[in-house]
Protein backbone atom coordinates (compact mmCIF):
# COMPACT_ATOMS: atom_id res chain seq x y z
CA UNK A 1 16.18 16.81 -28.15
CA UNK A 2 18.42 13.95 -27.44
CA UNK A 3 19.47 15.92 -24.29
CA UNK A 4 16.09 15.26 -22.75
CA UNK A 5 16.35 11.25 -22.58
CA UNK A 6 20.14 11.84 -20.91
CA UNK A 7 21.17 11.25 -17.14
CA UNK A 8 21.91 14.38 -15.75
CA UNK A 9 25.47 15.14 -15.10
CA UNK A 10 25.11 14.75 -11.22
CA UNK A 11 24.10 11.27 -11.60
CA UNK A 12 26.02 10.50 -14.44
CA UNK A 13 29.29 11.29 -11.70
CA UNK A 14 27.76 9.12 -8.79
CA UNK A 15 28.08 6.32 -11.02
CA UNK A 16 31.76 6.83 -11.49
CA UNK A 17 32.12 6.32 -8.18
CA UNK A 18 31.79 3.01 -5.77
CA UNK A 19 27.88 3.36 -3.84
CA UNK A 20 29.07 3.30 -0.49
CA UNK A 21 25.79 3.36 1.98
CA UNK A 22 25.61 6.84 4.37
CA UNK A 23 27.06 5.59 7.89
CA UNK A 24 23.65 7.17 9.29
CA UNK A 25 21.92 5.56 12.41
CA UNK A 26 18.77 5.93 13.39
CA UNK A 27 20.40 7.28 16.84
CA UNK A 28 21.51 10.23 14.56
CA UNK A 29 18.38 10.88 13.05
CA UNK A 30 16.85 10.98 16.12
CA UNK A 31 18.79 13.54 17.52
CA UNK A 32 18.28 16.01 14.61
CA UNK A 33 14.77 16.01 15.17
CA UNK A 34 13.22 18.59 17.53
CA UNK A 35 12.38 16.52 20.83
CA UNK A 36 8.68 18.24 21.41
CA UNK A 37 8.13 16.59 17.83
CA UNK A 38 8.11 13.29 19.57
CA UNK A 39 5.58 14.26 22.37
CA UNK A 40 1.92 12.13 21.56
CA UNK A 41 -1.18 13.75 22.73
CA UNK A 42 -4.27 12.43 23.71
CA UNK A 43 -6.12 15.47 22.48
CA UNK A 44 -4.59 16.07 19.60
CA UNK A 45 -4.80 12.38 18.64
CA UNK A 46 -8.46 12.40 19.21
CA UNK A 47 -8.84 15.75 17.28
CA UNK A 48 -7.74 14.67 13.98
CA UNK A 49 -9.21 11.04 13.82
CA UNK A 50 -12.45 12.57 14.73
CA UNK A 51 -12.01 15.24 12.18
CA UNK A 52 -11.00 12.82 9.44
CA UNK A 53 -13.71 10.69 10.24
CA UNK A 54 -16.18 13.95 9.77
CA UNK A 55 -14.88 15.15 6.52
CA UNK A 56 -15.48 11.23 5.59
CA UNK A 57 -19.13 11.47 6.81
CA UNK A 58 -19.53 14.55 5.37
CA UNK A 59 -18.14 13.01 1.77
CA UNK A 60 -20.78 10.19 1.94
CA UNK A 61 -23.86 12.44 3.57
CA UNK A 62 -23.14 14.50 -0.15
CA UNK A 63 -23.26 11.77 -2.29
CA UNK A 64 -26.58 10.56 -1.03
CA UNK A 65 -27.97 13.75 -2.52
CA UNK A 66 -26.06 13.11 -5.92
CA UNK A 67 -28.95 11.93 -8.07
CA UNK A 68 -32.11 13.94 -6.31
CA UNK A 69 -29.30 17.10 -7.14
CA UNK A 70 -29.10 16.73 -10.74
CA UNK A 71 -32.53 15.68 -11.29
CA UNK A 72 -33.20 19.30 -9.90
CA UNK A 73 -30.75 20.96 -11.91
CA UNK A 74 -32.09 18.96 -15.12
CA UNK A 75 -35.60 20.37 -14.55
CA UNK A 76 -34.50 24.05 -13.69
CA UNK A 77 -32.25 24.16 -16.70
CA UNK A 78 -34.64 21.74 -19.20
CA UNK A 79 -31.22 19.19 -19.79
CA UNK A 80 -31.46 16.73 -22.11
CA UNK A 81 -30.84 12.84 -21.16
CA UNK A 82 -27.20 13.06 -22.46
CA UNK A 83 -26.26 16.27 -20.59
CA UNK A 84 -27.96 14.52 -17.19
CA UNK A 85 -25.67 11.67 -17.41
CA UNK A 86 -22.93 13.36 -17.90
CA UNK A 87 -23.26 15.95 -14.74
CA UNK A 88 -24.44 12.57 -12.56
CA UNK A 89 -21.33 10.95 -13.43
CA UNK A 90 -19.73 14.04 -13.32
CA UNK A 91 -20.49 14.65 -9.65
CA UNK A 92 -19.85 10.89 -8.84
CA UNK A 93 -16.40 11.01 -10.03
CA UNK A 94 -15.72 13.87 -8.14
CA UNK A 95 -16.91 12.10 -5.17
CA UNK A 96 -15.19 8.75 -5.78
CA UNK A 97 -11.75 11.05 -5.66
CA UNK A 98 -12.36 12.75 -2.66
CA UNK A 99 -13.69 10.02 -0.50
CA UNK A 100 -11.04 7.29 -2.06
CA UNK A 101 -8.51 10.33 -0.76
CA UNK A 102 -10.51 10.55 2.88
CA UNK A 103 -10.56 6.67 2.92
CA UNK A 104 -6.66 7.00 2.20
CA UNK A 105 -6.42 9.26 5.18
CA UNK A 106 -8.42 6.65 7.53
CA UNK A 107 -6.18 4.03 6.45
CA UNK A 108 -2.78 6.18 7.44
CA UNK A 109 -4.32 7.03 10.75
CA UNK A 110 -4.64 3.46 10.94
CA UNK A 111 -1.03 2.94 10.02
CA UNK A 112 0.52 5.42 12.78
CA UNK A 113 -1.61 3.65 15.57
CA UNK A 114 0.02 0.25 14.06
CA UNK A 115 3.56 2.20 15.10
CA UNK A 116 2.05 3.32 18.24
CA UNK A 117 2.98 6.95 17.29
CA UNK A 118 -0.59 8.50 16.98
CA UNK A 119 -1.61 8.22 20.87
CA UNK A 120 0.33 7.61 24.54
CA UNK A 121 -1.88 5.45 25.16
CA UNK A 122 -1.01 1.85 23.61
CA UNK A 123 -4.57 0.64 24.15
CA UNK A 124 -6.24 3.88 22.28
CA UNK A 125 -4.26 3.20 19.41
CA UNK A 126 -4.91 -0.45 19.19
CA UNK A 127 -8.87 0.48 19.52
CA UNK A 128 -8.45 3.42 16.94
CA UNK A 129 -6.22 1.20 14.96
CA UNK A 130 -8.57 -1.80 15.05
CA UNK A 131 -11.41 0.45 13.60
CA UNK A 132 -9.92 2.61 11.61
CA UNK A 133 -8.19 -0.28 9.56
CA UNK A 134 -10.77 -2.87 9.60
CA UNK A 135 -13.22 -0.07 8.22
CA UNK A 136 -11.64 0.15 5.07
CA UNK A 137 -11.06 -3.83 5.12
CA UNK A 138 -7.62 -4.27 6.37
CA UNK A 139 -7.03 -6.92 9.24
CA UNK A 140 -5.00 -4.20 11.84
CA UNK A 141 -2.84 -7.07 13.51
CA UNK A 142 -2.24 -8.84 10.83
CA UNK A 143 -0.95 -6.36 8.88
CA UNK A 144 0.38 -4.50 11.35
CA UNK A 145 2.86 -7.72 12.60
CA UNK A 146 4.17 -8.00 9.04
CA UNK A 147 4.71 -3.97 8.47
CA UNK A 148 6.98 -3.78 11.67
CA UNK A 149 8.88 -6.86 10.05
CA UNK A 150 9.07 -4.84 6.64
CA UNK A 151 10.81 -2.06 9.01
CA UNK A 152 12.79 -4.10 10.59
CA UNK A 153 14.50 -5.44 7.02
CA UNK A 154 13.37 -2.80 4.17
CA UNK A 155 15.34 -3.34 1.33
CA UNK A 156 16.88 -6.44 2.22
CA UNK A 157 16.28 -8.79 -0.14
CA UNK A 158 15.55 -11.79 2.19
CA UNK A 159 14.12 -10.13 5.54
CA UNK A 160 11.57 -7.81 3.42
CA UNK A 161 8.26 -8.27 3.40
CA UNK A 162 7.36 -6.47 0.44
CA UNK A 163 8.96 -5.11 -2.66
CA UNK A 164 10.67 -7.97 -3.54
CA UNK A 165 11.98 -7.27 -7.54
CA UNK A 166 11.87 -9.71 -9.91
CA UNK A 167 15.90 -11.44 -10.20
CA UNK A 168 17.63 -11.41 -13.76
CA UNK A 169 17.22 -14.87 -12.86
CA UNK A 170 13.71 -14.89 -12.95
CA UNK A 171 13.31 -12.37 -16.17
CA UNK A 172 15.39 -15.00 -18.05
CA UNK A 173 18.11 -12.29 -19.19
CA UNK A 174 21.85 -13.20 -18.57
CA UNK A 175 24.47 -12.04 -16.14
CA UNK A 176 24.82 -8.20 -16.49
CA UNK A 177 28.71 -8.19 -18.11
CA UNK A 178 27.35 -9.93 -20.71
CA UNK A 179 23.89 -8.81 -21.76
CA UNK A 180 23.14 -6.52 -24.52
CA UNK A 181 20.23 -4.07 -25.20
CA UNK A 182 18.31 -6.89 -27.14
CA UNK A 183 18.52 -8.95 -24.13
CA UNK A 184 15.85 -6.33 -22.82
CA UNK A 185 13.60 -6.26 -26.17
CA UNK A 186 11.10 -8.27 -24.27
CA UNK A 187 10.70 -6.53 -21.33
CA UNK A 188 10.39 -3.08 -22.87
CA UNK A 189 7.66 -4.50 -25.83
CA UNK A 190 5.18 -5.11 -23.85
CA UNK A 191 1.37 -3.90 -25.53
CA UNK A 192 0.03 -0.55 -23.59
CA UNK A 193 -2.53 -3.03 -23.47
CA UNK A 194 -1.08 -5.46 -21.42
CA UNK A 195 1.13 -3.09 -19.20
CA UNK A 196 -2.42 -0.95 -18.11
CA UNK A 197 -3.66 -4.62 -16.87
CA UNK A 198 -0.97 -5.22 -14.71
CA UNK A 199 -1.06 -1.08 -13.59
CA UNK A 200 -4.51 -1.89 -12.70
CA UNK A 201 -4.43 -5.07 -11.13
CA UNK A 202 -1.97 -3.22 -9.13
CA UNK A 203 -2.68 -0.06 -8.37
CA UNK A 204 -6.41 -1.24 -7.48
CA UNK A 205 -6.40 -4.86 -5.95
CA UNK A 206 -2.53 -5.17 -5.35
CA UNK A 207 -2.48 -4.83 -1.84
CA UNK A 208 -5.55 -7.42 -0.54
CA UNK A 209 -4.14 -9.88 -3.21
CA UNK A 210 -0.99 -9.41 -0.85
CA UNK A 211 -3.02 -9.32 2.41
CA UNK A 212 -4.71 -12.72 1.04
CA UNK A 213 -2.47 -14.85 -0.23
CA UNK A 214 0.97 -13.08 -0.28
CA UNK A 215 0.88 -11.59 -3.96
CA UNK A 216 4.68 -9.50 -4.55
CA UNK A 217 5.79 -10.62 -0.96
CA UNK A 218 8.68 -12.23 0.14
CA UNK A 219 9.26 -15.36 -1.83
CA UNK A 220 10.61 -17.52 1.22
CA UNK A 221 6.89 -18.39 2.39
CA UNK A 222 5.01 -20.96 1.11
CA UNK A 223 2.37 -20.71 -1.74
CA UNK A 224 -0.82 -19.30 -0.51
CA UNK A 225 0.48 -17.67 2.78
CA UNK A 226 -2.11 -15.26 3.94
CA UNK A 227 -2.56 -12.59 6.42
CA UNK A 228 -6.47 -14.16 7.47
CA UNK A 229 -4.62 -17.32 8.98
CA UNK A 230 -3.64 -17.22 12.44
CA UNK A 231 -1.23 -20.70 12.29
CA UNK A 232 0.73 -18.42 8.68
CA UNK A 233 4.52 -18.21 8.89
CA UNK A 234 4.39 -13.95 8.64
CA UNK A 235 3.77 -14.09 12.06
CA UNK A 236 5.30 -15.47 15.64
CA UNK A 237 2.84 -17.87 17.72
CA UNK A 238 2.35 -14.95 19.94
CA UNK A 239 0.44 -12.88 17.27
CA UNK A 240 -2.46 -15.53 16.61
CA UNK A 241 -4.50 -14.28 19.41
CA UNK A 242 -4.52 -10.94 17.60
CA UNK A 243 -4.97 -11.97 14.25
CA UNK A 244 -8.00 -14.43 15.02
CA UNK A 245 -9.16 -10.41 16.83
CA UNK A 246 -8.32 -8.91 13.25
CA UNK A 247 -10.43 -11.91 11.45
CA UNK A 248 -13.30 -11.32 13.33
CA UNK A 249 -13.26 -8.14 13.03
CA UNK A 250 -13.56 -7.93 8.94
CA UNK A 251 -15.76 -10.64 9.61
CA UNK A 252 -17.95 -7.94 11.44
CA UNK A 253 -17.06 -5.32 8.72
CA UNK A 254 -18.14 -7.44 5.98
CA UNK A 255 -21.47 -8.51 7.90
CA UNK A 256 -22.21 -4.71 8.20
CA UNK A 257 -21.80 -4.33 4.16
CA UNK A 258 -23.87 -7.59 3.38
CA UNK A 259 -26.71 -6.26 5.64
CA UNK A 260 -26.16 -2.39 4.10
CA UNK A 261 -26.51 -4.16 0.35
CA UNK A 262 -29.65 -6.70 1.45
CA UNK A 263 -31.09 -3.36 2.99
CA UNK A 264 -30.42 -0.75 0.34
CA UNK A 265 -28.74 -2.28 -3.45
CA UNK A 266 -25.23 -3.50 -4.53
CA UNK A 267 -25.48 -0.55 -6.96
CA UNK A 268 -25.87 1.99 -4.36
CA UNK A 269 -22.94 0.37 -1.75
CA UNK A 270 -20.77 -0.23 -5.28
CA UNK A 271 -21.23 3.96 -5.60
CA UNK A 272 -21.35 4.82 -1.54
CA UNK A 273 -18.27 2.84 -0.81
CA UNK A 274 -16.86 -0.19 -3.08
CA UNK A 275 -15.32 2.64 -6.00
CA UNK A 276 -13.44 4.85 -3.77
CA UNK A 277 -12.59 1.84 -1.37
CA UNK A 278 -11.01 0.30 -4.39
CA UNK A 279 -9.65 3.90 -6.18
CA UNK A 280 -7.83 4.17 -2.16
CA UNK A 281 -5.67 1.53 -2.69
CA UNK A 282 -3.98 3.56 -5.75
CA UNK A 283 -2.99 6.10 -3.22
């Protein structure tokens, strides 16, 4: 039994030895990769966004028919109130997975235009780009200006953007040739509690916390930095004509939601979009 909370023996003998990092460019990857792989089509490109953004439509055009579905199923069969609910939220769940998954896929479209690698065309994939990302409430310059930056340094504990770990430092424990395991009693008591908070406030509004005012970036910007203003350190003074393009853009996103809600319910844009918008973000 004890054998299963072990290192296994391969990485119990890389820590014998000195980390030296792999003398790899990116020259060298490059040239192991198949050069047709690098060919962008306009067709293709085209192809799949429109397909994505189908299989979307297709998602939300089913869930419209959720309720009227199992109120015929509940009269066919003669279900009581407790077996409705549970096949309405039964059928909702299964469509807050699959669209949060298709909303996922919209975003990573979104993503590869910010590269430039889904279309030839630099202008297609700042239009797809711009749409695709601002759909699912993510300003596309913005975001795109400090994800080539996170690129350009990943890892590196003052250039990254992102993933910035907490220092010993900052957990209060002392230099590592001196601490022991109760050093870490703390950190590894936490309540389940407390520690599915954080997972949530993580896993579900992590990344616009970090979009709006720089929650788990890099530490070197002031409080408060955000990716809605233009004049914000993340980006050079050539980027602010873009991101004042990405503001106004949400800003017509969220117009579009405010009319759908005055129009239909909050309830019914909460179930059509809000849930898997928010259960995306865990992907």
């Amino acid at each position: 039994m004890a054998a299963l909370f072990k290192d296994s023996p391969e990485y119990e003998a890389r820590k014998k030895v000195p980390f030296s990092p792999p003398a790899i460019t990116i020259k060298d990857v490059h040239a192991a990769v198949p050069k047709h792989l690098f060919k962008r089509s306009t067709e293709k490109c085209l192809y799949y966004v429109g397909r994505h953004v189908a299989v979307s439509f297709a998602f939300y055009l089913c869930a419209t028919r959720i309720d009227s579905t199992v109120l015929r199923i509940a009269s066919q069969h003669d279900l009581g109130s407790r077996a409705v609910s549970a096949l309405r939220y039964a059928f909702w769940a299964l469509y807050w997975f699959w669209q949060s998954v298709a909303f996922t896929g919209l975003w990573t479209l979104g993503h590869e235009c910010g590269h430039d690698a889904l279309a030839p065309s630099a202008l297609l994939n700042a239009v797809l780009g711009l749409g695709l990302h601002t759909f699912v409430l993510t300003p596309y310059y913005a975001w795109r200006a400090t994800h080539r930056s996170h690129h350009k340094g990943t890892n590196n504990l003052d250039r990254d953007e992102t993933y910035h770990p907490q220092t010993r430092e900052e957990l209060n424990l002392p230099p590592e040739h001196v601490a022991t395991p109760m050093d870490y009693k703390e950190l590894i008591e936490e309540t389940p509690l407390y520690t599915l908070w954080k997972m949530v406030i993580r896993q579900f509004l992590g990344f616009q916390l970090y979009l709006i005012h720089n929650r788990k970036g890099n530490p070197k910007y002031p409080p408060w930095t955000s990716h809605y203003k233009p004049s914000s350190l993340l980006f050079r003074p050539e980027d602010r004509p873009y991101i004042i393009l990405s503001d106004a853009a949400m800003a017509v996103m969220i117009c579009l939601l405010s009319f759908w809600i005055h129009s239909t319910s909050w309830n019914n844009v909460w179930r059509l979009y809000v849930v898997p918008w928010l259960w995306a973000h865990n992907w």
